[in-house]
C-alpha atoms as a PDB file:
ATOM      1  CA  UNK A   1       0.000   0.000   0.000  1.00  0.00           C
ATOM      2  CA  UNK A   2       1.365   3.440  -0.720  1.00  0.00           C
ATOM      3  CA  UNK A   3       1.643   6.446   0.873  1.00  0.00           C
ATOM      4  CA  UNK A   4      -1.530   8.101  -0.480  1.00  0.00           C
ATOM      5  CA  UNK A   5      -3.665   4.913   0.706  1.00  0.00           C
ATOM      6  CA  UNK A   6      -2.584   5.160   3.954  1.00  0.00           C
ATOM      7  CA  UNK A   7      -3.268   8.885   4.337  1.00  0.00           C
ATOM      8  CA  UNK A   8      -6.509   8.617   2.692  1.00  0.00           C
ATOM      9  CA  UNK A   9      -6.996   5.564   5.162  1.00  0.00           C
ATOM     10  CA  UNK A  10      -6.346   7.977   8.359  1.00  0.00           C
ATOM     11  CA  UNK A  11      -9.083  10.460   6.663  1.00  0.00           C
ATOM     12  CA  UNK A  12     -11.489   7.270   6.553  1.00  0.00           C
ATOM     13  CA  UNK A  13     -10.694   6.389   9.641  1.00  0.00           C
ATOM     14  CA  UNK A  14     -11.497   9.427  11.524  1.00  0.00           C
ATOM     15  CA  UNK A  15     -15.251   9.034  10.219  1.00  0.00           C
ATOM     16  CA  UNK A  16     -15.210   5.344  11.301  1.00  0.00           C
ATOM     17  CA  UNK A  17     -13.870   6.057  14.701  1.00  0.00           C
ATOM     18  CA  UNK A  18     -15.770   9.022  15.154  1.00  0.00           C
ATOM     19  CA  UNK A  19     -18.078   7.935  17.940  1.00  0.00           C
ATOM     20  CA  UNK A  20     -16.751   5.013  19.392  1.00  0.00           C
ATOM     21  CA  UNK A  21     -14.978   4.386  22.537  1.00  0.00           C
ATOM     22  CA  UNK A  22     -11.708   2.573  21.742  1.00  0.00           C
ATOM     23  CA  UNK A  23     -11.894   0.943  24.561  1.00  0.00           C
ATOM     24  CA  UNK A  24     -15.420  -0.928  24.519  1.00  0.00           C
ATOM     25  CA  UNK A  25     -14.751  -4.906  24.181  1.00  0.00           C
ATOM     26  CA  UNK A  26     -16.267  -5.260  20.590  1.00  0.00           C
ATOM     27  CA  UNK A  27     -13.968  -2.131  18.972  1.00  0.00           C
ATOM     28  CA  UNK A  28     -11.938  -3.982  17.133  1.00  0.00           C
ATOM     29  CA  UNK A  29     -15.529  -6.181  15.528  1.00  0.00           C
ATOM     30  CA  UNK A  30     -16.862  -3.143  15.373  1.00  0.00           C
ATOM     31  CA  UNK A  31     -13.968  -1.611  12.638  1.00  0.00           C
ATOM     32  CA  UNK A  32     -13.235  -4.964  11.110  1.00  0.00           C
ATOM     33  CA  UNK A  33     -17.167  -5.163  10.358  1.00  0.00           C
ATOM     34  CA  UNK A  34     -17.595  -1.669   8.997  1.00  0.00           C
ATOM     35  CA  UNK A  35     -14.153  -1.689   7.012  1.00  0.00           C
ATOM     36  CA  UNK A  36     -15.238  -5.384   5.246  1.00  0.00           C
ATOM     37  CA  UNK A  37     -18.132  -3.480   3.514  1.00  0.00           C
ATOM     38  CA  UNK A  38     -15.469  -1.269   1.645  1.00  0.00           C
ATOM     39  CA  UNK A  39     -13.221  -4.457   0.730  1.00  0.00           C
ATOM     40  CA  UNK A  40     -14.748  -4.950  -2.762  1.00  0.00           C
ATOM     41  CA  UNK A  41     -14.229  -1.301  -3.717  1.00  0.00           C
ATOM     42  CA  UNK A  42     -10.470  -1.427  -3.141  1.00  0.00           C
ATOM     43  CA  UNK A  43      -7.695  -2.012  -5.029  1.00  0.00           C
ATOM     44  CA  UNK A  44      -4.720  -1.789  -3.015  1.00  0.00           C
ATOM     45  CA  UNK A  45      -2.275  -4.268  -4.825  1.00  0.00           C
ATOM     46  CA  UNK A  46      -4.428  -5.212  -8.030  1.00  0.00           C
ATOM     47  CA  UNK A  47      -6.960  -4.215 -10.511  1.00  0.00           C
ATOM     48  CA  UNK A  48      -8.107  -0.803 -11.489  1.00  0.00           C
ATOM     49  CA  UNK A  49      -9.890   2.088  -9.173  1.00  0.00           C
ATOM     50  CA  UNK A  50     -12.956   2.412 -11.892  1.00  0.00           C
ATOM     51  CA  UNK A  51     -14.455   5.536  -9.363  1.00  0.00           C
ATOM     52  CA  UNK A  52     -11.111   6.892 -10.099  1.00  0.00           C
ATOM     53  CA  UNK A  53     -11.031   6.946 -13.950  1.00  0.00           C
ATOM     54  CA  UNK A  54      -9.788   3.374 -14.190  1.00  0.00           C
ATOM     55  CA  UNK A  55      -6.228   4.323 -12.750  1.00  0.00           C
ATOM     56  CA  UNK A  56      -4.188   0.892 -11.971  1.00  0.00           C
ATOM     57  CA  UNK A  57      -3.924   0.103  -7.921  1.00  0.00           C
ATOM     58  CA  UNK A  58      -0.366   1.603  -8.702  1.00  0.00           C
ATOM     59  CA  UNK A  59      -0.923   4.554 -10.696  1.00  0.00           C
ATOM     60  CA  UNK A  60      -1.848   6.513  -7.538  1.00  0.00           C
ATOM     61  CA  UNK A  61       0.839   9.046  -6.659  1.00  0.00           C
ATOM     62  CA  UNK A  62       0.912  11.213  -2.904  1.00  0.00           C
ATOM     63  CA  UNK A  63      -0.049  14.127  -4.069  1.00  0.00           C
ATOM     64  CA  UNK A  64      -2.688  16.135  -2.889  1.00  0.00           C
ATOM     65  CA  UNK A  65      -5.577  15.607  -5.723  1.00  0.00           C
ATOM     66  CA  UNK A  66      -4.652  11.815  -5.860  1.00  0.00           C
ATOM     67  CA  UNK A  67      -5.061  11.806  -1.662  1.00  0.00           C
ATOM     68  CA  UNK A  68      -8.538  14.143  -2.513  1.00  0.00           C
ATOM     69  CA  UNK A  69     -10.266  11.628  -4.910  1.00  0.00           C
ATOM     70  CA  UNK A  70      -8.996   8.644  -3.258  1.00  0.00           C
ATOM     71  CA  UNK A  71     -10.058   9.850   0.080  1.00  0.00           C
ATOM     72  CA  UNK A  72     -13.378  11.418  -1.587  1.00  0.00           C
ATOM     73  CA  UNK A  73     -13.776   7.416  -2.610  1.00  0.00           C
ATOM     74  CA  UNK A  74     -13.333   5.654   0.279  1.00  0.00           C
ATOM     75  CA  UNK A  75     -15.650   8.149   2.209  1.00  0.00           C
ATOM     76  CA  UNK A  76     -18.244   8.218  -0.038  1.00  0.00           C
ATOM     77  CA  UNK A  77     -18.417   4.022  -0.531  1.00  0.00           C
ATOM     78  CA  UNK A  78     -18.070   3.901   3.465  1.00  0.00           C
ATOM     79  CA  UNK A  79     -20.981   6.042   3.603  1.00  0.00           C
ATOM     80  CA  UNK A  80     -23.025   4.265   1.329  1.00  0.00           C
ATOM     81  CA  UNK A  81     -22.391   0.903   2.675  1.00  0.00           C
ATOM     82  CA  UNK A  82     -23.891   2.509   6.264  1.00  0.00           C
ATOM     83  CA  UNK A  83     -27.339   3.682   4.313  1.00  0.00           C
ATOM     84  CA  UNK A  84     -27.605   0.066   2.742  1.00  0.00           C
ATOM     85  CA  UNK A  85     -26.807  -1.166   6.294  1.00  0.00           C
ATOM     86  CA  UNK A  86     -29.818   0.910   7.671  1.00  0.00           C
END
């Protein structure tokens, strides 16, 4: 995983964590559960980001629009997978 995936993974992750305790028993469940839903949607060592014009899993550079529509992605699929979840 590069750089930009794991920044754009801390920007995800402050949504998921947002409201939970780190500490309650079933945290780790709890972020395994809601990052599974995104696991289809992510190409972090194969295949093609289609939400991101079809650029190869290693086309994706650290720079700041790459971080901005990668993090705009994973956001917007996590957010989605919560409404289909409701």
């Amino acid at each position: 995983m590069h750089s930009v995936g794991l920044r754009a993974m801390g920007r995800l992750m402050d949504r998921v964590m947002g409201g939970l305790d780190p500490e309650t028993p079933k945290a780790a469940q709890f972020v395994r559960q809601h990052l599974g839903r995104l696991a289809a949607s992510c190409h972090w060592t194969a295949g093609r980001w289609d939400e991101l014009g079809g650029l190869r899993w290693n086309e994706l550079q650290n720079v700041p629009s790459h971080l901005r529509m990668l993090s705009n992605v994973l956001v917007r699929n996590y957010v989605r997978g919560d409404e289909s979840s409701a």
